[in-house]
N, C-alpha and C. Protein backbone atom coordinates (compact mmCIF):
# COMPACT_ATOMS: atom_id res chain seq x y z
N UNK A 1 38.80 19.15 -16.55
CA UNK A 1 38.86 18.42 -15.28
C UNK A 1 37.64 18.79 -14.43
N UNK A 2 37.39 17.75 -14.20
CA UNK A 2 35.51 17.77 -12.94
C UNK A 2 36.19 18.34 -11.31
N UNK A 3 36.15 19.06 -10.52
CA UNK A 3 36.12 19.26 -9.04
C UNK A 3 35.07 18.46 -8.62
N UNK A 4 35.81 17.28 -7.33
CA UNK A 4 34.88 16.94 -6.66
C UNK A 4 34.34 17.55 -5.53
N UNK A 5 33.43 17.79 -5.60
CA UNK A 5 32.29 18.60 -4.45
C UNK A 5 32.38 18.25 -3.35
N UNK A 6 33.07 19.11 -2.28
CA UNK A 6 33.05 18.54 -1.06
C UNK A 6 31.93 17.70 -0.13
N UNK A 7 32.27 16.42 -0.10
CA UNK A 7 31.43 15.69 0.24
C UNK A 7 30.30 15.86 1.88
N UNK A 8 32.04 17.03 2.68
CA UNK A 8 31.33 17.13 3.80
C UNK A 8 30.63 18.00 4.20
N UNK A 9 29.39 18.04 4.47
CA UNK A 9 28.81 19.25 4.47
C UNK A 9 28.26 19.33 5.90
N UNK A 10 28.39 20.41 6.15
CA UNK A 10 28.38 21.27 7.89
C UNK A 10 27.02 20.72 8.48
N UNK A 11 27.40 19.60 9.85
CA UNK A 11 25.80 19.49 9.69
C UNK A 11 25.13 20.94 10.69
N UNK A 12 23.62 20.68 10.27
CA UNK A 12 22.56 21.68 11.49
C UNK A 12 22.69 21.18 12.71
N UNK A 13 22.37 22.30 13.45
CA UNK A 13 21.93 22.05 14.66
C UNK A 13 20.58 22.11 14.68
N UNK A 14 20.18 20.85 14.94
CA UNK A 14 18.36 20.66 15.29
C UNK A 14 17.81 20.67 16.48
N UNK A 15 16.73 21.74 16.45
CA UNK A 15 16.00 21.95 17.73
C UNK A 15 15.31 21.69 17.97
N UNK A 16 14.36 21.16 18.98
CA UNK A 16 12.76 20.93 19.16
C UNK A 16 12.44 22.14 20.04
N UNK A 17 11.65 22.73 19.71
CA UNK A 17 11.20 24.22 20.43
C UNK A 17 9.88 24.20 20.73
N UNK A 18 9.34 24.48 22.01
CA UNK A 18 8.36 23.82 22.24
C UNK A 18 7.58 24.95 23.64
N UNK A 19 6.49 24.91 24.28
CA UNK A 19 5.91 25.83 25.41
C UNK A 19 4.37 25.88 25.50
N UNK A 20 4.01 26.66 26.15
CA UNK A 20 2.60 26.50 26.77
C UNK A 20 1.93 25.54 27.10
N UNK A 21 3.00 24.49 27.93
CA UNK A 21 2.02 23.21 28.19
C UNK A 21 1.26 23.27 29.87
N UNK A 22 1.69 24.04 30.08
CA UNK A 22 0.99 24.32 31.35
C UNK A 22 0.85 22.89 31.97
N UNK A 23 2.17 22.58 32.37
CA UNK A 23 1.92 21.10 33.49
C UNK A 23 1.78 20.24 33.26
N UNK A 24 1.56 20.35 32.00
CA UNK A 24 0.87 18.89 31.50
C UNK A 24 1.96 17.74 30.74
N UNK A 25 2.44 16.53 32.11
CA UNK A 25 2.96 15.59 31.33
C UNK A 25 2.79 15.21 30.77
N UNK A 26 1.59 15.03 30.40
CA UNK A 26 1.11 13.66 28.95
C UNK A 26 1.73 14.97 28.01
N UNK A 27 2.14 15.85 27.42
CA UNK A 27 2.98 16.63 26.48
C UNK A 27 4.13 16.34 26.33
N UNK A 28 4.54 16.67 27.39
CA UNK A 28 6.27 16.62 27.62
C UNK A 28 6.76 15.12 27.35
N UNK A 29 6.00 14.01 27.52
CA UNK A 29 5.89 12.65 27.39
C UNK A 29 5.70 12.76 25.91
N UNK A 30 5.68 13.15 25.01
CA UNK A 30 5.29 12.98 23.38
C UNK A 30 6.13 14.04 23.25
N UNK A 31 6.46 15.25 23.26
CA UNK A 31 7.61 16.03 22.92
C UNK A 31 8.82 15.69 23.08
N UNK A 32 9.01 14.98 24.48
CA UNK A 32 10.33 14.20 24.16
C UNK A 32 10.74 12.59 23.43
N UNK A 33 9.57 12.02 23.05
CA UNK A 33 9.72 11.34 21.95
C UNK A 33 9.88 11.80 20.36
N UNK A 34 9.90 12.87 20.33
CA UNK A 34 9.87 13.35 18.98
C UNK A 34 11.09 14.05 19.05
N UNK A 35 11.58 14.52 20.41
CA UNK A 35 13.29 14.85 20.43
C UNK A 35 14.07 13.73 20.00
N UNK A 36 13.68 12.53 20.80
CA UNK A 36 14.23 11.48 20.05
C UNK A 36 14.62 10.64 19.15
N UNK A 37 13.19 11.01 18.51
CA UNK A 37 12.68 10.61 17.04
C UNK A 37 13.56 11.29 16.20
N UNK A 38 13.22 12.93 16.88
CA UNK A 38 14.35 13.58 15.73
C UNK A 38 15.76 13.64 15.64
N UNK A 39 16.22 13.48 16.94
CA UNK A 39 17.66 13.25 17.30
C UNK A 39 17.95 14.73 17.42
N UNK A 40 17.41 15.42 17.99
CA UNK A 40 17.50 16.71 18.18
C UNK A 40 18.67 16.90 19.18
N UNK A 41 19.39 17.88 18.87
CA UNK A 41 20.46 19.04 19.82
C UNK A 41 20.33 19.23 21.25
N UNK A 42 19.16 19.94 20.82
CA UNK A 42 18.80 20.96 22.53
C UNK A 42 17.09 21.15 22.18
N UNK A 43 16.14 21.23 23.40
CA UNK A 43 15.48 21.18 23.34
C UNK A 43 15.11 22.98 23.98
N UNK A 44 14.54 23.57 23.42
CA UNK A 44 13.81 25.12 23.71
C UNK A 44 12.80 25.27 24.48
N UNK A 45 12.01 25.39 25.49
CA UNK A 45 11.07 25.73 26.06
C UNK A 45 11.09 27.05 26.45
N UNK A 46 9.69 27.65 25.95
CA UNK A 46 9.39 29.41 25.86
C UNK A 46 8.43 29.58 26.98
N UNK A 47 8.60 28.86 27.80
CA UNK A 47 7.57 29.27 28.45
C UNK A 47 6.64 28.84 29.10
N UNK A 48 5.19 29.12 30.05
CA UNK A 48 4.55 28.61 30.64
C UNK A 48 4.57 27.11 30.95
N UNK A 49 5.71 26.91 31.11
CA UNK A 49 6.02 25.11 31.94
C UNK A 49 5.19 24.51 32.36
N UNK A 50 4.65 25.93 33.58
CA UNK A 50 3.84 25.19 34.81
C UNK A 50 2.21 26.22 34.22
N UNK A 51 1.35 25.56 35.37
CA UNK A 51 0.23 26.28 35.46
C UNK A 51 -1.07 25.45 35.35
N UNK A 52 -1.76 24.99 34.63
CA UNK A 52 -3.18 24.89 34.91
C UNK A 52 -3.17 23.25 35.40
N UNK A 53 -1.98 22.29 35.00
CA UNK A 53 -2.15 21.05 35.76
C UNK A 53 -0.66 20.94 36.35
N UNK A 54 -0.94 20.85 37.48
CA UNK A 54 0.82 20.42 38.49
C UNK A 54 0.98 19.02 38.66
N UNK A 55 2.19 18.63 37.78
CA UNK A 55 2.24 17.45 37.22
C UNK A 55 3.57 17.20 38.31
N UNK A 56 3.88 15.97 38.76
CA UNK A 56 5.51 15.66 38.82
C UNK A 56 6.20 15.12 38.02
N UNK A 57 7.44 15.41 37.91
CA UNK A 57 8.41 14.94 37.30
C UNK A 57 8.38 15.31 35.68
N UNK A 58 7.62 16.64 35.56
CA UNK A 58 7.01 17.03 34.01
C UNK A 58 8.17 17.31 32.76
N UNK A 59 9.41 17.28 33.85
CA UNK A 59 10.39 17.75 32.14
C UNK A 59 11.41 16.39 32.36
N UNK A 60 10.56 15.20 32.90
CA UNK A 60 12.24 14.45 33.57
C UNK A 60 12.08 13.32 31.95
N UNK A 61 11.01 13.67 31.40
CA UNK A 61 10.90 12.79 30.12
C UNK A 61 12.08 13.24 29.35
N UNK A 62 12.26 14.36 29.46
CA UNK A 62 13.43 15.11 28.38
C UNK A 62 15.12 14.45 28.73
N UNK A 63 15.00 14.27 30.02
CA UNK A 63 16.25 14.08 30.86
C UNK A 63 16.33 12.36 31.11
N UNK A 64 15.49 12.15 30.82
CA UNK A 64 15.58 10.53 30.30
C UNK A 64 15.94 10.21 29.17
N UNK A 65 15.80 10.98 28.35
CA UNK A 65 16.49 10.87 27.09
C UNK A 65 17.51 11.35 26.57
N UNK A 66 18.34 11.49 27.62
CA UNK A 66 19.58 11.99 27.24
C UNK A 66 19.60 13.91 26.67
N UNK A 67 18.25 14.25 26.57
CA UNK A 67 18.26 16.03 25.90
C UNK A 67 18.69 17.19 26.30
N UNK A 68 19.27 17.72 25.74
CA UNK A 68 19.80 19.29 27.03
C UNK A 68 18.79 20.09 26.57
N UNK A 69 18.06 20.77 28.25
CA UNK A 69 16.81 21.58 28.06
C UNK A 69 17.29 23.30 28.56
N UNK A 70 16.76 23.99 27.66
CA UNK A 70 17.06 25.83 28.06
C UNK A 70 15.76 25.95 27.86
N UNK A 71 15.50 27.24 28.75
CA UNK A 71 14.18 27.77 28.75
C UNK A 71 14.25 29.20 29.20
N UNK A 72 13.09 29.45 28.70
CA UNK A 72 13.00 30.85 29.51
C UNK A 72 11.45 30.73 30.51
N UNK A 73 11.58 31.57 31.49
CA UNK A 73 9.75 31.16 32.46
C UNK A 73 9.26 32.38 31.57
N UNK A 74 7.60 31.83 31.75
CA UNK A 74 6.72 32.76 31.06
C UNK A 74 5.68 33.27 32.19
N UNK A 75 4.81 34.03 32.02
CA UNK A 75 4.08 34.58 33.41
C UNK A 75 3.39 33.78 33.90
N UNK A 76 2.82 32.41 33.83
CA UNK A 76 2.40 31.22 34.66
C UNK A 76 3.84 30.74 35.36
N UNK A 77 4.94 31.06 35.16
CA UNK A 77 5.87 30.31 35.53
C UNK A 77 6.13 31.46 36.64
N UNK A 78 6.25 31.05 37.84
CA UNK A 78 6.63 32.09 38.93
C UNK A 78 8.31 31.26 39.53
N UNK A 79 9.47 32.72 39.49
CA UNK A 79 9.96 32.98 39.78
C UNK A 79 11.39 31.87 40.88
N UNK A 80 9.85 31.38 41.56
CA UNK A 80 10.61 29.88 41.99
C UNK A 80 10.49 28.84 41.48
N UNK A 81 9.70 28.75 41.09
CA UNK A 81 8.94 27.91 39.79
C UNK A 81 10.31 27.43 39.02
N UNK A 82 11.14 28.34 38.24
CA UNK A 82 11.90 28.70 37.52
C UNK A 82 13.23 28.51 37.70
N UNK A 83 13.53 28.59 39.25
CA UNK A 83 14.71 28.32 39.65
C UNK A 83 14.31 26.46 39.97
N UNK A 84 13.46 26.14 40.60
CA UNK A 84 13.45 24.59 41.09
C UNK A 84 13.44 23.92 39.77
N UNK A 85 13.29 24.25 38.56
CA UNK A 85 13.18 23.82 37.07
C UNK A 85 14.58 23.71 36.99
N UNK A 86 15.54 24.63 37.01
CA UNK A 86 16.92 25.16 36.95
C UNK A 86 17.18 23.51 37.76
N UNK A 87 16.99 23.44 39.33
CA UNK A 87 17.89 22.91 39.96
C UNK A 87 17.31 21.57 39.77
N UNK A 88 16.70 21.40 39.86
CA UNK A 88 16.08 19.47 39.94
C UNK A 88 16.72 18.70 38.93
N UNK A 89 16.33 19.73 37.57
CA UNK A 89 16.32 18.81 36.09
C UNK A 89 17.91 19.12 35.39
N UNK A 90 18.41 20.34 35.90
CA UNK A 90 19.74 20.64 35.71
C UNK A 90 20.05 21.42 34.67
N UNK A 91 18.78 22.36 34.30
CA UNK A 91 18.67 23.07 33.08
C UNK A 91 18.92 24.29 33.15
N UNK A 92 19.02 24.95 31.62
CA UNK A 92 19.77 26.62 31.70
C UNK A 92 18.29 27.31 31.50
N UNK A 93 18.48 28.25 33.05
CA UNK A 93 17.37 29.49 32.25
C UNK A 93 18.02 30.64 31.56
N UNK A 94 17.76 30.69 30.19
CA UNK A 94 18.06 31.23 29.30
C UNK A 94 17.90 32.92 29.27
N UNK A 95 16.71 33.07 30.26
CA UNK A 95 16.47 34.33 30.60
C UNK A 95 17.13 35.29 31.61
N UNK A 96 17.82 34.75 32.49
CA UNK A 96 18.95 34.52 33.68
C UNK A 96 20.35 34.84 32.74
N UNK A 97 20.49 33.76 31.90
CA UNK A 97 22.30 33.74 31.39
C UNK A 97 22.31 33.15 29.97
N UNK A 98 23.12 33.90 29.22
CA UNK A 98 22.92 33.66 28.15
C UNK A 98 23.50 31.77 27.97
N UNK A 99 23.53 30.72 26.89
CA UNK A 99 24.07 30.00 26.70
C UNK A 99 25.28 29.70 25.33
N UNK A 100 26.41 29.15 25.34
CA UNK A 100 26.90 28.43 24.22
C UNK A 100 27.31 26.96 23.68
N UNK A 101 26.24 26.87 22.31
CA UNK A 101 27.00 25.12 22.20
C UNK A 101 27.57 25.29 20.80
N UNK A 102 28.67 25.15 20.59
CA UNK A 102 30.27 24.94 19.59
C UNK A 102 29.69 26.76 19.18
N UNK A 103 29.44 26.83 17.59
CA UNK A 103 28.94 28.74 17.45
C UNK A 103 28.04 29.06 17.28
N UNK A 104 26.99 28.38 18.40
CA UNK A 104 25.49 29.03 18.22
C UNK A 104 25.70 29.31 19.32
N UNK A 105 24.92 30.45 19.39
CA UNK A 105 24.85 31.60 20.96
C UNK A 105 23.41 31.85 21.15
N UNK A 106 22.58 31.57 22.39
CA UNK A 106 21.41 31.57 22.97
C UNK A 106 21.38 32.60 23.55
N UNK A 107 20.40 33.74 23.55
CA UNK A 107 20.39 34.14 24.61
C UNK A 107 18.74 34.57 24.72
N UNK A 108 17.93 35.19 25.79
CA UNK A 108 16.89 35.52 25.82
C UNK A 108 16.37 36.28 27.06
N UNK A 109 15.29 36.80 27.38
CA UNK A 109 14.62 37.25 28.53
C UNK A 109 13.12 36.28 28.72
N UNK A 110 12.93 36.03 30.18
CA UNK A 110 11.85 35.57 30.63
C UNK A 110 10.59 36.80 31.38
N UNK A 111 9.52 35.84 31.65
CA UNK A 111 8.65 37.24 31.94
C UNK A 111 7.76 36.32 33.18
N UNK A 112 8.61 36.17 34.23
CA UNK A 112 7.77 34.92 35.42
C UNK A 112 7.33 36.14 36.12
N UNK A 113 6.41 35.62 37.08
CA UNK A 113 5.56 35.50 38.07
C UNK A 113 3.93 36.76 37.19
N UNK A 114 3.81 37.14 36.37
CA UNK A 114 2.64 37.40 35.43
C UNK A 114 3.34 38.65 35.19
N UNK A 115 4.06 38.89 34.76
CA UNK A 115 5.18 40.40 34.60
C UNK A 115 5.04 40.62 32.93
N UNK A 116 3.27 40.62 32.66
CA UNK A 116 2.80 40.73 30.89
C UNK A 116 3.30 42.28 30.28
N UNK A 117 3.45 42.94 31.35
CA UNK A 117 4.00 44.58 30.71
C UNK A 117 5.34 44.72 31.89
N UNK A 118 6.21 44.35 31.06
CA UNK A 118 7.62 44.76 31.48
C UNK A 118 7.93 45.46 30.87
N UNK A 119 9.00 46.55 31.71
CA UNK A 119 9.88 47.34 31.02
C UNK A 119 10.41 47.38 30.09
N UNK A 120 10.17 48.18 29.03
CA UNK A 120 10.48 47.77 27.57
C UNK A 120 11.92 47.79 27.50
N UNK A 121 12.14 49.13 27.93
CA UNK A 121 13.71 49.32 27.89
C UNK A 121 14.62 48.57 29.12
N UNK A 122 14.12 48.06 30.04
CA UNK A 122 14.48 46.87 30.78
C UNK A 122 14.86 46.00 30.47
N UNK A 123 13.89 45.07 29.14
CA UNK A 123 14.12 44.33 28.64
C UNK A 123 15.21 44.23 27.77
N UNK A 124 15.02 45.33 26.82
CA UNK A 124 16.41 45.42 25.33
C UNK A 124 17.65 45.55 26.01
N UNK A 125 17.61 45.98 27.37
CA UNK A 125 19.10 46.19 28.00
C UNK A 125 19.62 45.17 28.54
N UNK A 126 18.81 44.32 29.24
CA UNK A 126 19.10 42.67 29.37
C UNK A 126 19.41 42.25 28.41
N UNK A 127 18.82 42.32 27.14
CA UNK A 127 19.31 41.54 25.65
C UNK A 127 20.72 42.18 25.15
N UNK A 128 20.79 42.97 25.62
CA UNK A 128 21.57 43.81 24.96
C UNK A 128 23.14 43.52 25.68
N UNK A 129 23.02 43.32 26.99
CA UNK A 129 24.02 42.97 27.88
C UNK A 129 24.31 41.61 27.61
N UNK A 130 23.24 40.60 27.26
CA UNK A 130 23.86 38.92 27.38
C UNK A 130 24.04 38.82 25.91
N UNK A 131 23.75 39.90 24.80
CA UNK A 131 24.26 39.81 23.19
C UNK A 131 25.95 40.24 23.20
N UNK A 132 26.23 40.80 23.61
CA UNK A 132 27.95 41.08 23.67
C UNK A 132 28.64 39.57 23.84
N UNK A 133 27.85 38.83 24.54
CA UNK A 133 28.85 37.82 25.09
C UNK A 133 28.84 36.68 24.14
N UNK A 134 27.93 36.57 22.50
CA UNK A 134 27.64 35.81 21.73
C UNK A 134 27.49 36.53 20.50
N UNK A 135 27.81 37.57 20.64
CA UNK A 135 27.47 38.65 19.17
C UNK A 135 28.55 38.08 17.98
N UNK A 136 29.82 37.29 18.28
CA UNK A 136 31.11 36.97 17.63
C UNK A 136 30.54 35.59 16.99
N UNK A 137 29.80 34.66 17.44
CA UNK A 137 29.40 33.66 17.36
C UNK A 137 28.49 33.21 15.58
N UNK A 138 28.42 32.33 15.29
CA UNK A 138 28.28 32.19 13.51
C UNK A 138 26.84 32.50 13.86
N UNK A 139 25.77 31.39 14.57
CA UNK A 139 24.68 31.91 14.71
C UNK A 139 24.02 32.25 15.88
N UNK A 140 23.29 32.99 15.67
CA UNK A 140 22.31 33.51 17.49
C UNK A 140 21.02 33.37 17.09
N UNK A 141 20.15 32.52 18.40
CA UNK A 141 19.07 32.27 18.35
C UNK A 141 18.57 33.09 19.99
N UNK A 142 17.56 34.21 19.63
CA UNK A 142 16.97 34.85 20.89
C UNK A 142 15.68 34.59 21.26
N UNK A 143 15.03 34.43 22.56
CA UNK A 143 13.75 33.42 23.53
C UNK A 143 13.54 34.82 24.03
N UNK A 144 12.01 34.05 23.99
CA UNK A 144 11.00 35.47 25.07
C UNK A 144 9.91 34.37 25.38
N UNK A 145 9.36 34.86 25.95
CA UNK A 145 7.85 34.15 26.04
C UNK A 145 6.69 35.00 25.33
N UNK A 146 7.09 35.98 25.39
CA UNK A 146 6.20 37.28 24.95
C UNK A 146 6.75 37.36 23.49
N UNK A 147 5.79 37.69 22.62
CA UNK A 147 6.06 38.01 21.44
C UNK A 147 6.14 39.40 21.41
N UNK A 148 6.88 40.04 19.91
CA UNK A 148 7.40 41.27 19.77
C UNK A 148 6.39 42.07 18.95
N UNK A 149 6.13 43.12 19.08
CA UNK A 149 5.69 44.11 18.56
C UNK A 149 5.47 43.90 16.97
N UNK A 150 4.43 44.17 16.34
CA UNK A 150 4.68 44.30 14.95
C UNK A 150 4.46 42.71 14.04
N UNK A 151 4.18 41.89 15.24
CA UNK A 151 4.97 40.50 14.57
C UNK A 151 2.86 40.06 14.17
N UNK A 152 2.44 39.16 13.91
CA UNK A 152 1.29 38.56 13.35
C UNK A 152 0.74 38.06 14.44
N UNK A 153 1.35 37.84 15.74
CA UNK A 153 0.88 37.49 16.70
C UNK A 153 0.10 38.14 17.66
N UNK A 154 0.01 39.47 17.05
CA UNK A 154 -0.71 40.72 17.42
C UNK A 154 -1.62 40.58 16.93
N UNK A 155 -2.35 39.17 15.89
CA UNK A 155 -3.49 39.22 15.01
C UNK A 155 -4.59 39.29 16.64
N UNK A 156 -4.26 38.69 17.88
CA UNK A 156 -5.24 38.18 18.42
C UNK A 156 -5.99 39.34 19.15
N UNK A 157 -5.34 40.66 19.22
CA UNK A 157 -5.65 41.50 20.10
C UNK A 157 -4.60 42.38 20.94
N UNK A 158 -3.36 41.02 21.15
CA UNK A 158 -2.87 41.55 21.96
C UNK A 158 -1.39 41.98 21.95
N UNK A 159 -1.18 43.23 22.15
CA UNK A 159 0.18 43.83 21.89
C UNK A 159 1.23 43.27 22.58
N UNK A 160 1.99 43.49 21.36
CA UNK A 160 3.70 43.01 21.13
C UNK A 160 4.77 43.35 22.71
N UNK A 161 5.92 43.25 22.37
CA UNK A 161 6.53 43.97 23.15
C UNK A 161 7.57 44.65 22.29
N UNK A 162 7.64 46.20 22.13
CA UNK A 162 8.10 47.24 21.46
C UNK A 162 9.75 46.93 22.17
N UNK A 163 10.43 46.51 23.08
CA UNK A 163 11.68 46.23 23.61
C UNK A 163 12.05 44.74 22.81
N UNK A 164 11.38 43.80 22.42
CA UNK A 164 11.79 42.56 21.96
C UNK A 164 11.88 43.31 20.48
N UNK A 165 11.41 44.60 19.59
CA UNK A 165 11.68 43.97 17.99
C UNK A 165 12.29 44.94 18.38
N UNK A 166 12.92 46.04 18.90
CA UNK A 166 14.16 47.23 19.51
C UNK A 166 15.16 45.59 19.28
N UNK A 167 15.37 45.09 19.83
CA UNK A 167 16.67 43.99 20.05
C UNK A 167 16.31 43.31 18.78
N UNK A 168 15.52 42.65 18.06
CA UNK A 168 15.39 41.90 16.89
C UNK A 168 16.25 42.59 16.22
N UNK A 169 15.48 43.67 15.86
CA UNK A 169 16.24 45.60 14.61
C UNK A 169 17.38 45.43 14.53
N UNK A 170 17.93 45.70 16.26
CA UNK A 170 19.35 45.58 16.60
C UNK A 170 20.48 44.74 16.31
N UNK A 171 20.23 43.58 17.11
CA UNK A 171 20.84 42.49 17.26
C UNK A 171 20.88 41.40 15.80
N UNK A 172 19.57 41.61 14.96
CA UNK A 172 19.74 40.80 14.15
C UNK A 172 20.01 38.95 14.58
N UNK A 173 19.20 38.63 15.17
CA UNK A 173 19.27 37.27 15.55
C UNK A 173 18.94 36.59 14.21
N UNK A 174 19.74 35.25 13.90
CA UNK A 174 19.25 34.27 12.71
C UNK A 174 17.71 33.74 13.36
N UNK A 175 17.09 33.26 14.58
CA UNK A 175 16.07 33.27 15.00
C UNK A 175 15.40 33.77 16.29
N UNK A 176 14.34 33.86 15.87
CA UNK A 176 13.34 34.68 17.41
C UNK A 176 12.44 33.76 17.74
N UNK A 177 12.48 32.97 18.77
CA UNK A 177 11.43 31.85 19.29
C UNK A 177 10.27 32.57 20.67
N UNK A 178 9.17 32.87 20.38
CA UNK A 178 8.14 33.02 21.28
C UNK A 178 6.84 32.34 21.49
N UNK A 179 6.56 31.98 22.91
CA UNK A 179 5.52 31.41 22.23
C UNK A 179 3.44 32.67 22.80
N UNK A 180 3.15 32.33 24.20
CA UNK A 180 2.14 32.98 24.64
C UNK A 180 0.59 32.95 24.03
N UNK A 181 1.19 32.86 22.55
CA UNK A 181 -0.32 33.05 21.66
C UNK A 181 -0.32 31.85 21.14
N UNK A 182 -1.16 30.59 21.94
CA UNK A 182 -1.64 29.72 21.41
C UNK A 182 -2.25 29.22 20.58
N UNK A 183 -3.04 30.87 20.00
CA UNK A 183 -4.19 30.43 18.76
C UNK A 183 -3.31 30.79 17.67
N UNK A 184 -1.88 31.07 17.58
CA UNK A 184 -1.39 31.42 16.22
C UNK A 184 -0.21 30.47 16.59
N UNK A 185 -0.31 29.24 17.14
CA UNK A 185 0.91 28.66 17.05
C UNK A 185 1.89 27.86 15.46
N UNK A 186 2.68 27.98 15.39
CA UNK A 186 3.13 27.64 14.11
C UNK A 186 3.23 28.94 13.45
N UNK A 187 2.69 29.89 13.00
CA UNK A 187 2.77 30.98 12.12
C UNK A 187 4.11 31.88 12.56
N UNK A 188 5.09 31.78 10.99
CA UNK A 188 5.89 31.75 10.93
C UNK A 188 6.42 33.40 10.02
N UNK A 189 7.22 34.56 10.58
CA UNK A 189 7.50 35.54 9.73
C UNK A 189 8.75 35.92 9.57
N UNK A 190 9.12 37.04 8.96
CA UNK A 190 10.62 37.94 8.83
C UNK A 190 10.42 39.08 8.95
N UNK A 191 11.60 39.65 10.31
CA UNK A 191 12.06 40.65 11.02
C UNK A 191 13.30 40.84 9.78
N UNK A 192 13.18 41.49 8.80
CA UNK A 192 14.94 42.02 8.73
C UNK A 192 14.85 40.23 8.16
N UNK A 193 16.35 39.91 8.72
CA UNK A 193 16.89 39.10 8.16
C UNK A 193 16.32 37.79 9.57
N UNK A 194 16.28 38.15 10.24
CA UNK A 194 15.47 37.06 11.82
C UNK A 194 14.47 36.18 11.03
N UNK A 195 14.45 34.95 11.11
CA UNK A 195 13.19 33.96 11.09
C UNK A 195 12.60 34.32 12.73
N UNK A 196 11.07 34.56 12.58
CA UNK A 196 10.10 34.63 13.97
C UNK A 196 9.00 33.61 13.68
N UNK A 197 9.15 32.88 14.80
CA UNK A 197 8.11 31.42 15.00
C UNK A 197 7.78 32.04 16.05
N UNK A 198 6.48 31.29 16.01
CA UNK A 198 5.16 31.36 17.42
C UNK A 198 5.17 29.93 17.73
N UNK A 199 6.03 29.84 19.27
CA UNK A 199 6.10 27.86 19.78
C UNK A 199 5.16 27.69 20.39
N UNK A 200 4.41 26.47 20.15
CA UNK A 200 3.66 26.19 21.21
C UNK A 200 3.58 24.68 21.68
N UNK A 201 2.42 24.25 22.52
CA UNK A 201 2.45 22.90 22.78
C UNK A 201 2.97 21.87 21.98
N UNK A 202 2.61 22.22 20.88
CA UNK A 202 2.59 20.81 19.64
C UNK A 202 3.86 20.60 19.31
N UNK A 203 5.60 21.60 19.14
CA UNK A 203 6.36 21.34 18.92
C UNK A 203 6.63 21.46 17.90
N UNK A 204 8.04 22.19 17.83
CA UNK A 204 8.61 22.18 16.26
C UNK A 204 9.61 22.14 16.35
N UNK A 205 10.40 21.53 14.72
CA UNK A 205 11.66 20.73 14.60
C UNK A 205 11.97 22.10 13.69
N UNK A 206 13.06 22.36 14.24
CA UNK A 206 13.73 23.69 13.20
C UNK A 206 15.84 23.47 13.39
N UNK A 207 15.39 23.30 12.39
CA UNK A 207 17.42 23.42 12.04
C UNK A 207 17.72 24.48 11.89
N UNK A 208 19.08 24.52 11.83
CA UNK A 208 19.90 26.25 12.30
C UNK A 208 21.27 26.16 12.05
């Protein structure tokens, strides 16, 4: 006798993960067509939102399309910056409070107003406090803007943060999304059992 193979199979959750656009609508205007395109979940932003062009209405492309946006601010992103992002567009800062959609658990730290050397152990204790509340959950995906210590993104010069792969080690996230280093965007490694992507402007479609 043949078993028929269960036909239904669990779908992904698809993300568009995306950052360093620094203001710039004409981005966010093509990133959220490709949310669409892809029929993506939730949309990720790591970071630097704002900064070298002050655009209006720069994430309302996302929110025209029906997308739910989490983010974390990155050090171009100041502080209020971050909250008026929060309140206008109606989005989760991820760095603030962790999130849940059905058993994927979000959580992350932000690094606004240019805060490039934060407290290391500051940091892992924030992660460490909003990981309890999603640690039960099937998968966890953790946000920085800053990349972690050790990771390839250190090719450029510039050091990691020794508190983000302390929580990678730890926590064991299924993914680590950062973005900051524009010249290694896309380059992709393994922490342990963690997938670590470097996001940047251009956008990437990653299932989970």
């Amino acid at each position: 006798m043949t078993l028929k193979k269960d036909s239904k199979k669990k779908k992904k959750f698809k993300i568009l993960a995306a950052g360093d656009f620094h203001g710039d609508s004409s981005i966010t205007k093509k990133l959220a067509i490709k949310a669409e395109k892809e029929q993506v979940d939730l949309v990720i932003l790591t970071g630097d939102i704002t900064g070298f062009v002050e655009t209006k209405n720069l994430l309302k492309p996302f929110i025209d399309k029906g997308k739910r946006v989490v983010f974390v601010p990155g050090n171009w992103d100041s502080t209020e910056a971050a909250q008026t992002l929060s309140q206008i567009y109606g989005i989760k800062n991820v760095g603030e409070h962790y999130v849940k959609y059905g058993n994927i658990g979000i959580f992350g730290v932000g690094n606004p107003d240019w805060d490039l050397f934060p407290s290391e152990k500051k940091m892992y204790d924030h992660l460490k406090k909003e990981f309890k509340h999603i640690k039960d959950l099937e998968k966890k995906i953790m946000i920085s803007h800053l990349h972690a210590a050790g990771t390839k993104s250190e090719l450029t010069g510039i050091p990691g943060s020794d508190g983000l792969r302390w929580a990678i080690k730890k926590f064991k996230p299924d993914l680590f999304l950062a973005g900051h280093i524009h010249e290694l965007e896309g380059v992709e490694e393994k922490i342990g059992k963690t997938k670590v992507i470097n996001i940047g402007k251009k956008g990437k479609i990653i299932e989970i």
